[in-house]
C-alpha atoms as a PDB file:
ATOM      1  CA  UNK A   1       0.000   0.000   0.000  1.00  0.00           C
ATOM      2  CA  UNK A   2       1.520   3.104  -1.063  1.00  0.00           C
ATOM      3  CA  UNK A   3       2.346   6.036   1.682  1.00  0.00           C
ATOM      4  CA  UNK A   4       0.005   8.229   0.065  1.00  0.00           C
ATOM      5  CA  UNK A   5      -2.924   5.705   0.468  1.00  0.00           C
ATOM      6  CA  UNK A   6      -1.913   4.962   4.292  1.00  0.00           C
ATOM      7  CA  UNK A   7      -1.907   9.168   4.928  1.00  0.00           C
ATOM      8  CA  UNK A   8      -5.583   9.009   3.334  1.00  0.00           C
ATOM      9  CA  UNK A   9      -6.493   6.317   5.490  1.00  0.00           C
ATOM     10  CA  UNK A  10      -5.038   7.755   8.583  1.00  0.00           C
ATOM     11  CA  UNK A  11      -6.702  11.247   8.102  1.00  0.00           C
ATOM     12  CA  UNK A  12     -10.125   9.227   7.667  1.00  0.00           C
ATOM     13  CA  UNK A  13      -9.340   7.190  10.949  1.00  0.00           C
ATOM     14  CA  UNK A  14      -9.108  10.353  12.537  1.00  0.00           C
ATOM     15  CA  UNK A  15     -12.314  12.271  11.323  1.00  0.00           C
ATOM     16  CA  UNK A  16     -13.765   9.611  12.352  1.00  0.00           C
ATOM     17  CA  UNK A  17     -12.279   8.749  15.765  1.00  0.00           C
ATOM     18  CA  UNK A  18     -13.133  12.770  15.894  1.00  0.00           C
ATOM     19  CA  UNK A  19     -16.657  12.361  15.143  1.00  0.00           C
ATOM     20  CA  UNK A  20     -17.154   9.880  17.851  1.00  0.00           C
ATOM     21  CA  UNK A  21     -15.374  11.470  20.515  1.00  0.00           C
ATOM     22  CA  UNK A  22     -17.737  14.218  19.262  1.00  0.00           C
ATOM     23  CA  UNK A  23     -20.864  12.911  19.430  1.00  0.00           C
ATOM     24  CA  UNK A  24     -20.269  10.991  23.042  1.00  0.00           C
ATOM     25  CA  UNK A  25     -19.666  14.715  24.175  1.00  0.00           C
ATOM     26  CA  UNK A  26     -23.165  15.851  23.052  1.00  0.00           C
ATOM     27  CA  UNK A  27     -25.053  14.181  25.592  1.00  0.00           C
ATOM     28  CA  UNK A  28     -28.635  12.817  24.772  1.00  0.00           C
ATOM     29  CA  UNK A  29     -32.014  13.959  25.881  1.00  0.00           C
ATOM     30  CA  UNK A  30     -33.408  12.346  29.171  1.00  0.00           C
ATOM     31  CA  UNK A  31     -37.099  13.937  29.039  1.00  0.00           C
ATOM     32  CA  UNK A  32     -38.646  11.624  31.238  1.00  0.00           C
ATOM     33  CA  UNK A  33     -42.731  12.051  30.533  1.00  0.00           C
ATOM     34  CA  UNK A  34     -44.489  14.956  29.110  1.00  0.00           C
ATOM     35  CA  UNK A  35     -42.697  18.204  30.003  1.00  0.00           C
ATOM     36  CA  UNK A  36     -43.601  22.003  30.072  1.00  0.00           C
ATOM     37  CA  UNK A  37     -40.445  24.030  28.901  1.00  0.00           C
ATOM     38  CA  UNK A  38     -40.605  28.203  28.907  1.00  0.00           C
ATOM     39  CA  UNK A  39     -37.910  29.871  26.928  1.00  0.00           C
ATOM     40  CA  UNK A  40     -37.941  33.822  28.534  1.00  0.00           C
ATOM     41  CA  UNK A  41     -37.342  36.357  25.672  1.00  0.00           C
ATOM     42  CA  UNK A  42     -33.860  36.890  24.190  1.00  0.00           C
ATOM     43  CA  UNK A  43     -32.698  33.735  25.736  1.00  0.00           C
ATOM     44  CA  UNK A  44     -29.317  32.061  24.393  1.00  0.00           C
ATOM     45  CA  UNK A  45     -28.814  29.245  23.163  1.00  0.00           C
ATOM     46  CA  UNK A  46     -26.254  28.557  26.255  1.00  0.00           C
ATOM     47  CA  UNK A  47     -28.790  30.203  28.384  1.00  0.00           C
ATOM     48  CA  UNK A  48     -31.701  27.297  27.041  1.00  0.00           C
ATOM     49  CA  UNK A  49     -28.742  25.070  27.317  1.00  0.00           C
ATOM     50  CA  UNK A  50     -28.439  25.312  30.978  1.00  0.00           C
ATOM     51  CA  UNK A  51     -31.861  25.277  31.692  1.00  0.00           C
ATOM     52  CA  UNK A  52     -32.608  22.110  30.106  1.00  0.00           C
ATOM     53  CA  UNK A  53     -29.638  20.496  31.631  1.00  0.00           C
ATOM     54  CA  UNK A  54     -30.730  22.170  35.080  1.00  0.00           C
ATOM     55  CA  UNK A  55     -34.218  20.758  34.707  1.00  0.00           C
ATOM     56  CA  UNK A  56     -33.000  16.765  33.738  1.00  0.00           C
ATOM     57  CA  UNK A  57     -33.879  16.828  30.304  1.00  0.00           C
ATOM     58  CA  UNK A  58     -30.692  16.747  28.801  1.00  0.00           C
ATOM     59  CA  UNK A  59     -27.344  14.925  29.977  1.00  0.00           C
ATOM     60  CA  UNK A  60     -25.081  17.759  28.690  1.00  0.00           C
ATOM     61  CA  UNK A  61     -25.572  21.804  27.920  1.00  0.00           C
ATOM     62  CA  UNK A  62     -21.977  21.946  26.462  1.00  0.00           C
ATOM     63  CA  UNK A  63     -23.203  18.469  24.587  1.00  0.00           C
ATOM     64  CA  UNK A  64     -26.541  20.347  23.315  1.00  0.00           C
ATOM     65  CA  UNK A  65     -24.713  23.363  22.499  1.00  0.00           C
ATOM     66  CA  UNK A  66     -22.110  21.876  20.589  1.00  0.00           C
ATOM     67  CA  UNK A  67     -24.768  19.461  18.713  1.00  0.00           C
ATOM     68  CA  UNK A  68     -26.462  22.943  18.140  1.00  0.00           C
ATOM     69  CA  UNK A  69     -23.439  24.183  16.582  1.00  0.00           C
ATOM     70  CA  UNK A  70     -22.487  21.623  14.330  1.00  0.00           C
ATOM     71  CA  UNK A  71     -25.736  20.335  13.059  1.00  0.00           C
ATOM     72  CA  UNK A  72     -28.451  22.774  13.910  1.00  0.00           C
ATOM     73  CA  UNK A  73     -29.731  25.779  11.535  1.00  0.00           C
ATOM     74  CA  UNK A  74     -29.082  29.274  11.241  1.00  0.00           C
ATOM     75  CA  UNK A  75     -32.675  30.154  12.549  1.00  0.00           C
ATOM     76  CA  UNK A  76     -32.567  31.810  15.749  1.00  0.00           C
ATOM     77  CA  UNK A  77     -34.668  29.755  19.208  1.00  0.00           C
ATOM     78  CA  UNK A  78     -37.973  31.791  19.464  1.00  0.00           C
ATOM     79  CA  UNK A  79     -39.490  32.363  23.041  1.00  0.00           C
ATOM     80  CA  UNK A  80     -42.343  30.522  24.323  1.00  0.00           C
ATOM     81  CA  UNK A  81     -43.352  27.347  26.214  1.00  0.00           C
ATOM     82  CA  UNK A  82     -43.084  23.925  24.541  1.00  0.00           C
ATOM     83  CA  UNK A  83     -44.020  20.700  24.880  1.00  0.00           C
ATOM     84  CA  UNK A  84     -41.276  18.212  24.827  1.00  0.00           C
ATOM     85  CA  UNK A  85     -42.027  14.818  25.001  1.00  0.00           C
ATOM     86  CA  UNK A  86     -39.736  10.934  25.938  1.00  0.00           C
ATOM     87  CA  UNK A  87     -39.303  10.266  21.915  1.00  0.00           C
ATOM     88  CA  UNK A  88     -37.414  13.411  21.212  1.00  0.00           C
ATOM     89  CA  UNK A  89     -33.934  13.985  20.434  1.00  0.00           C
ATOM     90  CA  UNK A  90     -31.753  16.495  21.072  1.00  0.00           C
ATOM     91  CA  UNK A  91     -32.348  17.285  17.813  1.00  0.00           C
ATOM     92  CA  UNK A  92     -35.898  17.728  18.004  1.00  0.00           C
ATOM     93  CA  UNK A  93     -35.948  19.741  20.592  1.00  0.00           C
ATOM     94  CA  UNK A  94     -33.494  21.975  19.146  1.00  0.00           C
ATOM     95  CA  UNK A  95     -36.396  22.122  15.409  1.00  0.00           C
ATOM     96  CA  UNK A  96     -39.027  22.930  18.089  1.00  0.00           C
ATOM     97  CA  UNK A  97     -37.495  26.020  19.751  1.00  0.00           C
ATOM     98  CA  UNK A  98     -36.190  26.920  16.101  1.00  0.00           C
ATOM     99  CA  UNK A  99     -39.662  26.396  14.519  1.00  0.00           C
ATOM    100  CA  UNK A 100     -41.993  28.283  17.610  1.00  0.00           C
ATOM    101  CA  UNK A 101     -44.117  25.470  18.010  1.00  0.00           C
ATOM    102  CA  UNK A 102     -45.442  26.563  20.861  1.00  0.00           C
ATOM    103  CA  UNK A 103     -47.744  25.362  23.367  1.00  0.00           C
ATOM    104  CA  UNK A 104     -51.344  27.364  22.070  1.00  0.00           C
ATOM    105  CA  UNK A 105     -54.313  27.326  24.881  1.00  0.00           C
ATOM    106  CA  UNK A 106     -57.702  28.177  24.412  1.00  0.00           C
ATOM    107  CA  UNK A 107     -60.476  30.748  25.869  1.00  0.00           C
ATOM    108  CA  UNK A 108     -63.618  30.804  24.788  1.00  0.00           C
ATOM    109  CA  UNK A 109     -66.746  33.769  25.031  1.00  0.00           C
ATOM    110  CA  UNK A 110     -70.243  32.165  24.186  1.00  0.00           C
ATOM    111  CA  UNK A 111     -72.564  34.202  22.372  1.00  0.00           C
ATOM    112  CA  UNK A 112     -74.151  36.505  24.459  1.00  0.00           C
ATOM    113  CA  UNK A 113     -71.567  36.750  27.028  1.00  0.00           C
ATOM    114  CA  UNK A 114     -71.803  40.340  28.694  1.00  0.00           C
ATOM    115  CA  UNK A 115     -68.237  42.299  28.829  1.00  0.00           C
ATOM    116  CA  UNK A 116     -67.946  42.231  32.800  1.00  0.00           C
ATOM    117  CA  UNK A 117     -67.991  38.085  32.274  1.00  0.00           C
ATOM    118  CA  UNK A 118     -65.636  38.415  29.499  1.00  0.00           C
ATOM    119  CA  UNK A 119     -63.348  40.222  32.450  1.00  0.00           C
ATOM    120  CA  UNK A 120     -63.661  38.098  34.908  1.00  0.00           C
ATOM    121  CA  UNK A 121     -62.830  35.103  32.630  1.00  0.00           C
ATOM    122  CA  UNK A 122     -59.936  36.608  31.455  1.00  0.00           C
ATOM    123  CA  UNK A 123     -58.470  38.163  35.030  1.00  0.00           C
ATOM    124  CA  UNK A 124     -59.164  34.528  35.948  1.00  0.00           C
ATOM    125  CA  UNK A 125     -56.316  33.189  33.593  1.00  0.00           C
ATOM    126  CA  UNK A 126     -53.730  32.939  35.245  1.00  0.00           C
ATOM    127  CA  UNK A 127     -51.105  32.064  32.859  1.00  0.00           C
ATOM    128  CA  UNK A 128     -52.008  35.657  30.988  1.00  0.00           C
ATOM    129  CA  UNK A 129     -50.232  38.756  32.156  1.00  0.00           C
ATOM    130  CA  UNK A 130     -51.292  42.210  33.096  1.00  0.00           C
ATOM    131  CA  UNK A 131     -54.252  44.220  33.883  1.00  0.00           C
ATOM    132  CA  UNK A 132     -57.326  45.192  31.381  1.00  0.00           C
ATOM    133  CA  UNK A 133     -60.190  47.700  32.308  1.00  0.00           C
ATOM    134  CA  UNK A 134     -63.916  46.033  31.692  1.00  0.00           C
ATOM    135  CA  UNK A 135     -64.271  45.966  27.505  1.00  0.00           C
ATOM    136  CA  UNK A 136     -66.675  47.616  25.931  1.00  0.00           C
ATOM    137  CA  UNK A 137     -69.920  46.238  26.147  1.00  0.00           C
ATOM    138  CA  UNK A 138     -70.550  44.909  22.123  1.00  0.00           C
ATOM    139  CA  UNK A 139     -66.495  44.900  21.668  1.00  0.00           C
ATOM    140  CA  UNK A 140     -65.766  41.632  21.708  1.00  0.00           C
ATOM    141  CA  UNK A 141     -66.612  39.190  18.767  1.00  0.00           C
ATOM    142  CA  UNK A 142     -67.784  35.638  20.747  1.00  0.00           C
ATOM    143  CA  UNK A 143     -65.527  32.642  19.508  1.00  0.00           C
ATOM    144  CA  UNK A 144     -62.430  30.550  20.661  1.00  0.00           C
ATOM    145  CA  UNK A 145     -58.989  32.254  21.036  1.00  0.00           C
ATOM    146  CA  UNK A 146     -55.802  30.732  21.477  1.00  0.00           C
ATOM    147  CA  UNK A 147     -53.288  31.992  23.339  1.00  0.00           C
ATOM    148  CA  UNK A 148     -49.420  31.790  24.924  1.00  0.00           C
ATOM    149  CA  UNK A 149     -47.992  31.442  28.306  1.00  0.00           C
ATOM    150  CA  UNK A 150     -47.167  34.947  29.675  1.00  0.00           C
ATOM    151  CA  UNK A 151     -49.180  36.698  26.647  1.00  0.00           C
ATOM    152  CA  UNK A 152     -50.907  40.078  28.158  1.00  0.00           C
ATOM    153  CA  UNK A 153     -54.360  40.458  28.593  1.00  0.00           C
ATOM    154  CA  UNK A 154     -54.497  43.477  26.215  1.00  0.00           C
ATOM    155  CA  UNK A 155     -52.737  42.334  23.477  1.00  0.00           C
ATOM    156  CA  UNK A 156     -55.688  39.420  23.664  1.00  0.00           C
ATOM    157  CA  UNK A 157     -58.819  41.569  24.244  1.00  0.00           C
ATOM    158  CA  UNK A 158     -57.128  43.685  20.924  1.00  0.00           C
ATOM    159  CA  UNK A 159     -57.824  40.237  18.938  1.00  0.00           C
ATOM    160  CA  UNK A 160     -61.393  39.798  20.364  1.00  0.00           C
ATOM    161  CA  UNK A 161     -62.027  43.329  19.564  1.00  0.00           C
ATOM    162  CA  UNK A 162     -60.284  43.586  16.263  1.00  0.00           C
ATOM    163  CA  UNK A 163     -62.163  40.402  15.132  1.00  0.00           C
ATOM    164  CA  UNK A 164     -65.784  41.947  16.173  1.00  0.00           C
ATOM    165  CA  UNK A 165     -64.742  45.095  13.963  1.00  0.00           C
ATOM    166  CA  UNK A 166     -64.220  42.563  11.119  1.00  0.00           C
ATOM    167  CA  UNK A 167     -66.734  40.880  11.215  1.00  0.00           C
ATOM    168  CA  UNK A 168     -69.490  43.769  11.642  1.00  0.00           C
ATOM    169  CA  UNK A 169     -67.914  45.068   8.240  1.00  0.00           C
ATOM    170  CA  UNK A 170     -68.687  42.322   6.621  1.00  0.00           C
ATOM    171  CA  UNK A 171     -71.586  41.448   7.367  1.00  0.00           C
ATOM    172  CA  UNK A 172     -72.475  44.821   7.134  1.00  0.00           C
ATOM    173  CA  UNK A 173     -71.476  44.825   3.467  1.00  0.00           C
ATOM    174  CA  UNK A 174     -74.073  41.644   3.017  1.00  0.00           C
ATOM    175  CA  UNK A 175     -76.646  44.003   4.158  1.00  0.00           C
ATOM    176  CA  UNK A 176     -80.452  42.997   2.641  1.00  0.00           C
ATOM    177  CA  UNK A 177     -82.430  46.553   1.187  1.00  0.00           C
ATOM    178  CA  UNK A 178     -84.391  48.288   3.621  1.00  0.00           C
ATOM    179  CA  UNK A 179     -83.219  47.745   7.155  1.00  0.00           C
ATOM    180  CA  UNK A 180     -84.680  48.869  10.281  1.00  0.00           C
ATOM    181  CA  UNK A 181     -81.022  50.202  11.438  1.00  0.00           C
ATOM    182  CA  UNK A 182     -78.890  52.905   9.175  1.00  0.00           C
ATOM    183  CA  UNK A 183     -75.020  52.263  10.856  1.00  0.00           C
ATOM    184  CA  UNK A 184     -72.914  49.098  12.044  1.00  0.00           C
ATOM    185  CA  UNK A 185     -73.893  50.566  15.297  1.00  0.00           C
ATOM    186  CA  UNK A 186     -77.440  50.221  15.400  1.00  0.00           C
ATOM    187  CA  UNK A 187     -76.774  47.233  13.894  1.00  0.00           C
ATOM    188  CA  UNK A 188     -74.714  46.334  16.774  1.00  0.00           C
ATOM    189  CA  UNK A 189     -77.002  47.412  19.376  1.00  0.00           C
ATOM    190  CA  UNK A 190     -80.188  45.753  17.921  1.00  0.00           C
ATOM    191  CA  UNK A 191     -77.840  42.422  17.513  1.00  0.00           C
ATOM    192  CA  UNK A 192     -77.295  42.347  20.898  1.00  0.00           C
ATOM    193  CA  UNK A 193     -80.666  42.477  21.920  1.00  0.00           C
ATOM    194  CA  UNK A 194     -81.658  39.285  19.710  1.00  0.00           C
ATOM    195  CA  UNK A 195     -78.967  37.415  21.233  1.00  0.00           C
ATOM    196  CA  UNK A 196     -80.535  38.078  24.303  1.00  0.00           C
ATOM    197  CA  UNK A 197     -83.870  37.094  23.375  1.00  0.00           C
ATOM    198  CA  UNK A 198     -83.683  34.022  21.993  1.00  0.00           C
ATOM    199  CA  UNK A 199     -81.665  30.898  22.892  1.00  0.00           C
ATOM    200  CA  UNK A 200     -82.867  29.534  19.643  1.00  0.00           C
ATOM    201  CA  UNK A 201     -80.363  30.070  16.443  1.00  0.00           C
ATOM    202  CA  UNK A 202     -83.210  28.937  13.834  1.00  0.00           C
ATOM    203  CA  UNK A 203     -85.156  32.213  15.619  1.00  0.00           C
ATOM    204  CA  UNK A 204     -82.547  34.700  15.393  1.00  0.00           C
ATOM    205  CA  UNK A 205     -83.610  35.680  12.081  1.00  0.00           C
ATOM    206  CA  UNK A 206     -87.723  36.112  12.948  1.00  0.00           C
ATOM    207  CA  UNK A 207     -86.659  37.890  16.067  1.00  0.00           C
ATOM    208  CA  UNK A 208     -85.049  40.624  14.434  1.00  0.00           C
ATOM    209  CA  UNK A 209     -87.196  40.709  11.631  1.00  0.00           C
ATOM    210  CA  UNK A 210     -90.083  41.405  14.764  1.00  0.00           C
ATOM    211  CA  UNK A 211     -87.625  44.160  16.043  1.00  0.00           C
ATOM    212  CA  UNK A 212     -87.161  45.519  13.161  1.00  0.00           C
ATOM    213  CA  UNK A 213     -90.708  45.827  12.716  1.00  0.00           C
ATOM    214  CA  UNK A 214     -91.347  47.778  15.807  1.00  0.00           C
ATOM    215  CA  UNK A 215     -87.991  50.288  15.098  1.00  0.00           C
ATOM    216  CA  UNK A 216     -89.661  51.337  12.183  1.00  0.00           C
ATOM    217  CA  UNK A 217     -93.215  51.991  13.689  1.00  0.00           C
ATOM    218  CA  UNK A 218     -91.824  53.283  16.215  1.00  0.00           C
ATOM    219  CA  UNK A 219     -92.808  51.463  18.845  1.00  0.00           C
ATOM    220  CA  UNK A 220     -91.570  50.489  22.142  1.00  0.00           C
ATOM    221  CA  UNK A 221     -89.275  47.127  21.796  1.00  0.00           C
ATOM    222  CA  UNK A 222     -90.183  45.899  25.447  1.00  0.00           C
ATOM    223  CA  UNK A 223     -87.301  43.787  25.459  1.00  0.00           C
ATOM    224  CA  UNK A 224     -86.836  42.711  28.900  1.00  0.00           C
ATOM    225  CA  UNK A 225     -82.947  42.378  29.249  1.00  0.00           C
ATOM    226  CA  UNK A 226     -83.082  46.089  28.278  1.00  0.00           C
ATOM    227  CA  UNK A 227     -84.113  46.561  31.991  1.00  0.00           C
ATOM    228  CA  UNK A 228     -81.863  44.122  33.436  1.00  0.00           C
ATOM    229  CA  UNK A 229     -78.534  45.384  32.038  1.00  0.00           C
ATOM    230  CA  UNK A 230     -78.421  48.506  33.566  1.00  0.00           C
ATOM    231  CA  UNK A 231     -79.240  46.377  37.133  1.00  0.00           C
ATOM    232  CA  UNK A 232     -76.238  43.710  36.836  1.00  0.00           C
ATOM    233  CA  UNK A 233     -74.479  45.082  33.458  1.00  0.00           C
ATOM    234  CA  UNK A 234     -75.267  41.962  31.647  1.00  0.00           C
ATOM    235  CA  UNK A 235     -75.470  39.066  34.571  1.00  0.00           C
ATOM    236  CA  UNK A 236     -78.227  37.357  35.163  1.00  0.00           C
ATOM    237  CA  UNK A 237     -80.560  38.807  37.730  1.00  0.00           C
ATOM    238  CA  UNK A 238     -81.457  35.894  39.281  1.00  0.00           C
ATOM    239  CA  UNK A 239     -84.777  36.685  40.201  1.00  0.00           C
ATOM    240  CA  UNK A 240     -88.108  38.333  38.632  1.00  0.00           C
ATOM    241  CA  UNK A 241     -87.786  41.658  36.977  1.00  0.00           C
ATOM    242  CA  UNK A 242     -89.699  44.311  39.779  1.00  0.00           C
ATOM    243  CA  UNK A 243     -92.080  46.833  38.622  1.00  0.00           C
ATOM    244  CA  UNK A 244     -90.732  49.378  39.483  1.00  0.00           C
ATOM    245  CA  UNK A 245     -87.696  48.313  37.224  1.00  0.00           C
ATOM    246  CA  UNK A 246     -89.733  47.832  34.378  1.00  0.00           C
ATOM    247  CA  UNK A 247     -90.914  51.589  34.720  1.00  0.00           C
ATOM    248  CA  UNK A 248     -87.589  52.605  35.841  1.00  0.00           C
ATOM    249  CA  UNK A 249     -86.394  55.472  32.741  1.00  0.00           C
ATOM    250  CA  UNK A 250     -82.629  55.640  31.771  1.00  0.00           C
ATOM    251  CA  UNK A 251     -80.363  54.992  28.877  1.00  0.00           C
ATOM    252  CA  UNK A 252     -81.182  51.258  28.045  1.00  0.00           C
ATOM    253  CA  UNK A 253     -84.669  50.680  29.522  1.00  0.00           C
ATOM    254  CA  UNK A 254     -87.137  50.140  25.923  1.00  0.00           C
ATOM    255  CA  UNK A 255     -90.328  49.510  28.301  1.00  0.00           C
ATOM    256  CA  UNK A 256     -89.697  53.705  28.768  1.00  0.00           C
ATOM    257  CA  UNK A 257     -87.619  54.119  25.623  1.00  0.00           C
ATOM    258  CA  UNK A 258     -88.475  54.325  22.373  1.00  0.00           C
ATOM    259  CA  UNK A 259     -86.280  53.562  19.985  1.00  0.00           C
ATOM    260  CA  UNK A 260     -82.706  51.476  20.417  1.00  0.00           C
ATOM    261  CA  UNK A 261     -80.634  51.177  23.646  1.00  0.00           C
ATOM    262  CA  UNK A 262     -77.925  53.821  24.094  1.00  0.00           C
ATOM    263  CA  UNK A 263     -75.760  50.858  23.937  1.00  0.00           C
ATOM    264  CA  UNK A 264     -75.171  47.052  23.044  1.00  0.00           C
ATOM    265  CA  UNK A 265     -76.300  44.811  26.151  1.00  0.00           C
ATOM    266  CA  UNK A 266     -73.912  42.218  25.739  1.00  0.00           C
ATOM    267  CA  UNK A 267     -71.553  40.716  23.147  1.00  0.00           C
ATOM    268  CA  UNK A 268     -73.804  39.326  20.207  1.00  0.00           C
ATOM    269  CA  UNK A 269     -72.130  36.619  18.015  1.00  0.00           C
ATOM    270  CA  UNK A 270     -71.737  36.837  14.053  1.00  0.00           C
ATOM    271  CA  UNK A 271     -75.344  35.156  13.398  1.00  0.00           C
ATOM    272  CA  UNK A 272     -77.248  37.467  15.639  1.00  0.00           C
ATOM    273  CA  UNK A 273     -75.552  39.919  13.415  1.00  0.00           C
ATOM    274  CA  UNK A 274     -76.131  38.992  10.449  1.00  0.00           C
ATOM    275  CA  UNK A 275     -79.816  38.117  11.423  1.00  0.00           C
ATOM    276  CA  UNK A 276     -80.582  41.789  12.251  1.00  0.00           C
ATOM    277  CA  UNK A 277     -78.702  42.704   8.859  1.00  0.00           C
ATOM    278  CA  UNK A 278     -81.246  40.262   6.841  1.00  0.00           C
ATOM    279  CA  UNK A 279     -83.968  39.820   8.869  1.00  0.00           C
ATOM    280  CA  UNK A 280     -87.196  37.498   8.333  1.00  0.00           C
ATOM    281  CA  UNK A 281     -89.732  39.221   5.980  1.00  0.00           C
ATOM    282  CA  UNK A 282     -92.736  39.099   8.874  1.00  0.00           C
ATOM    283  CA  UNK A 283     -95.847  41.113  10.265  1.00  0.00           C
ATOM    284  CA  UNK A 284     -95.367  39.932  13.972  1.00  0.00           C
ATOM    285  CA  UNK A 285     -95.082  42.622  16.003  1.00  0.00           C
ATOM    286  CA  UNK A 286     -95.027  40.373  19.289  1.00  0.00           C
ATOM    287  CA  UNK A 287     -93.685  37.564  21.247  1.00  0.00           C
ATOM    288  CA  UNK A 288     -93.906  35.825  24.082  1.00  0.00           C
ATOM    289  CA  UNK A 289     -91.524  32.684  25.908  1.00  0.00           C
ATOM    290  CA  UNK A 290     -93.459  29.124  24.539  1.00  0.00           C
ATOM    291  CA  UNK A 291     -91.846  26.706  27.292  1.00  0.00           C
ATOM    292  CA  UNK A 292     -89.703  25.113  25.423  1.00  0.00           C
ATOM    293  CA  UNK A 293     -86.801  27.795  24.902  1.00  0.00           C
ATOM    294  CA  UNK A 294     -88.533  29.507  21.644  1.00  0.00           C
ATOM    295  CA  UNK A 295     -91.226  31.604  21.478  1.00  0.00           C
ATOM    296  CA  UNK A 296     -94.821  32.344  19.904  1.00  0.00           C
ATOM    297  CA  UNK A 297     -95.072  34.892  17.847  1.00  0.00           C
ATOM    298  CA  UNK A 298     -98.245  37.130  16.507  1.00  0.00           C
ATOM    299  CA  UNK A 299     -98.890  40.354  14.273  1.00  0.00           C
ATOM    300  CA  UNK A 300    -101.991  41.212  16.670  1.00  0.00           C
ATOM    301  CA  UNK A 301    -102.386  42.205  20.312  1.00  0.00           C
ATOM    302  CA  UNK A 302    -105.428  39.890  20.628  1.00  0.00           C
ATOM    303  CA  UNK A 303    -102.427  37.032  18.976  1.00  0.00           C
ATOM    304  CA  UNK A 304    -100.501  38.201  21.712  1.00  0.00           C
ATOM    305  CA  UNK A 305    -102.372  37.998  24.592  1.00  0.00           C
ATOM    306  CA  UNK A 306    -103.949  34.491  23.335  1.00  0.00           C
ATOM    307  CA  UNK A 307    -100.513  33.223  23.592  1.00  0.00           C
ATOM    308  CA  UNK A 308     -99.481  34.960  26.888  1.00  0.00           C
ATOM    309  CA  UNK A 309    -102.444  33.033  28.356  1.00  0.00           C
ATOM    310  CA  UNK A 310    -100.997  29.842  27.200  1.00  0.00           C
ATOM    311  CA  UNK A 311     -97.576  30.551  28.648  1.00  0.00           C
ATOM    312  CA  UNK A 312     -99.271  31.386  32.223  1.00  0.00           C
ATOM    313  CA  UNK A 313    -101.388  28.169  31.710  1.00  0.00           C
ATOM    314  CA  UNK A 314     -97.610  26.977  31.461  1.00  0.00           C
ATOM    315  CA  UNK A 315     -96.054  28.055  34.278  1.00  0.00           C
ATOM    316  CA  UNK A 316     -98.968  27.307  36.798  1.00  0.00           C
ATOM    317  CA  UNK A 317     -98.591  24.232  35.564  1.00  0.00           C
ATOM    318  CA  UNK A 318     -95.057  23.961  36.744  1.00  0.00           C
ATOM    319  CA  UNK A 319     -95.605  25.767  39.671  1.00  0.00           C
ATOM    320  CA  UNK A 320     -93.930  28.996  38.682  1.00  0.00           C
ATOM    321  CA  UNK A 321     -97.192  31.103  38.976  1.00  0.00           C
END
C-alpha cells in the first residue's frame, strides 16, 4: 500500500475517531414524561442550554450546544413554552425552539356573554399577564382564542375586539335593502338584543325581523334584558324583573324608551348579526316565551295575549305562577 494511500487512510481514521469522541460529548435527551419548557425572551442558546440540563432533560448543555453548533440551523430559538415529550432527540428539541411550536391554549366567550364576564374570565387566567379595564360592552366578537404562556391580557382583548370590527364590516357589506337600522352601530345594538332574546339560532332571524318591525313603527321594543342590564351590566338577575324596574327610565330601559338602547347589552355573536342585517320578511309585532326555549309569535295584540295566556297556563302548571 503506497504512503500516500496509508496518509488518506489515517486522516479518515481520525475524522472519524473525531466524530465519535464528538458525538459521546453531546449528551442525549433524558425527558422523562411529558414536560412544560418556557424559553424567557432573548434567551441564548447557552442560556436554554443550561436550563434544560438544570431541569434533567438533557445529559449535557456543552453536549446540546455543541450538537447545536455543528448540526443545527441558522434560525434563531424563538421564546415561548413547549411541549417536549420521551421520543425526542436532542435534535428535536433543538427544530421545536427553532420552529416556535409553541404550546397554544384556548379561551372561549359564548354568544351573548356580557363584557364584565368576558373580564372576569380573562383576570381569571392565570397564565395571561397584566391588567385590562372592563371591555366595551358589544367589543368583543364571541368565539375561541388561542393563546401563549405569559401573553398580556391586552394584546388578547385587541384580537377579540379587532375580530368583532371585522366581522361587523362584513356582514355589514351583506346588508339585505331596507333595514330597520342605518349604521354598524345600530346594527350592533339591535344584535345584541336578539342574542338576548332568543336561545334559539333557527329564531334569530324572525326575532329581528319582529324588532325591526317595531324600530320602524316606532314602537316600544319591550325587550326585557333592556331593563336588566343597567341592574347587573349583563349578569343574570337571578330573580323576577320588579315593577318598578320595568318603569324605571334611563339609557337602556325600551319599556320607557323608544327607539334602540344607548348601547349594546352584551356581546352578540356573528349570526345574531347577520340576522338583524337580513332579517325574516314578517308582520309579527309580538312575542312571548313558549316553554320550550322559543317563542310564539303574533302580528296582533289579541295574537298576543292568546298566547301569553298559554304561557301562564304553562307556568302554573309547573308551579312557577
Amino acid at each position: 500500500m503506497s504512503r500516500a494511500r496509508l496518509a488518506v487512510l489515517g486522516l479518515v481514521a481520525l475524522a472519524l475517531a473525531g466524530l465519535v469522541l464528538a458525538w459521546s460529548l453531546m449528551g442525549s435527551a433524558t425527558i422523562a414524561k411529558d414536560t412544560s419548557f418556557t424559553i424567557p425572551a432573548g434567551a441564548s442558546v447557552s442560556a436554554v442550554a443550561d436550563k434544560l440540563e438544570s431541569e434533567g432533560l438533557i445529559s449535557s448543555a456543552s453536549g446540546f450546544v455543541l450538537q447545536a453548533r455543528i448540526f443545527g440551523s441558522d434560525a434563531p430559538i424563538q421564546a415561548g413554552e413547549f411541549l417536549l415529550t420521551p421520543d425526542m432527540s436532542q435534535g428535536d428539541i433543538l427544530a421545536a425552539f427553532q420552529s416556535g411550536d409553541v404550546i397554544r391554549r384556548f379561551v372561549t366567550v359564548p354568544e351573548g356573554m356580557p363584557s364584565i364576564l368576558v373580564w372576569e374570565r380573562l383576570m381569571a387566567e392565570e397564565l395571561l399577564t397584566g391588567d385590562i379595564d372592563v371591555p366595551p360592552e358589544g367589543s368583543i366578537l364571541p368565539d375561541t382564542y388561542d393563546f401563549e404562556r405569559g401573553q398580556s391580557r391586552k394584546a388578547l382583548v385587541e384580537r377579540m375586539q379587532a375580530a368583532m370590527d371585522k366581522a361587523l364590516a362584513e356582514e355589514w357589506a351583506k346588508r339585505g335593502p331596507g333595514i330597520a337600522v342605518d349604521t354598524m352601530r345600530d346594527a350592533l345594538i339591535l344584535a345584541s338584543i336578539v342574542e338576548k332574546e332568543t336561545g334559539k339560532p333557527e329564531e334569530r332571524r324572525m326575532v329581528a325581523g319582529l324588532y325591526s318591525n317595531r324600530v320602524r313603527q316606532g314602537m316600544l321594543l319591550q325587550a326585557d334584558p333592556t331593563i336588566i342590564y343597567p341592574i347587573t351590566k349583563g349578569k343574570p338577575l337571578g330573580r323576577r324583573i320588579k315593577q318598578s324596574e320595568i318603569a324605571a327610565v334611563n339609557g337602556y330601559n325600551t319599556y320607557t324608551r323608544v327607539g334602540l338602547p344607548e348601547g349594546p347589552i352584551t356581546n352578540p355573536g356573528r349570526e345574531s348579526i347577520a340576522a338583524v342585517l337580513n332579517p325574516e320578511k314578517t308582520s309579527a309585532l309580538f312575542m312571548v316565551a313558549d316553554g320550550t326555549g322559543g317563542h310564539w309569535f303574533a302580528e296582533t295584540l289579541e295574537e298576543h295575549n292568546a298566547n301569553v295566556a298559554k304561557w301562564y297556563a304553562i307556568r302554573r302548571e309547573r308551579g312557577e305562577m
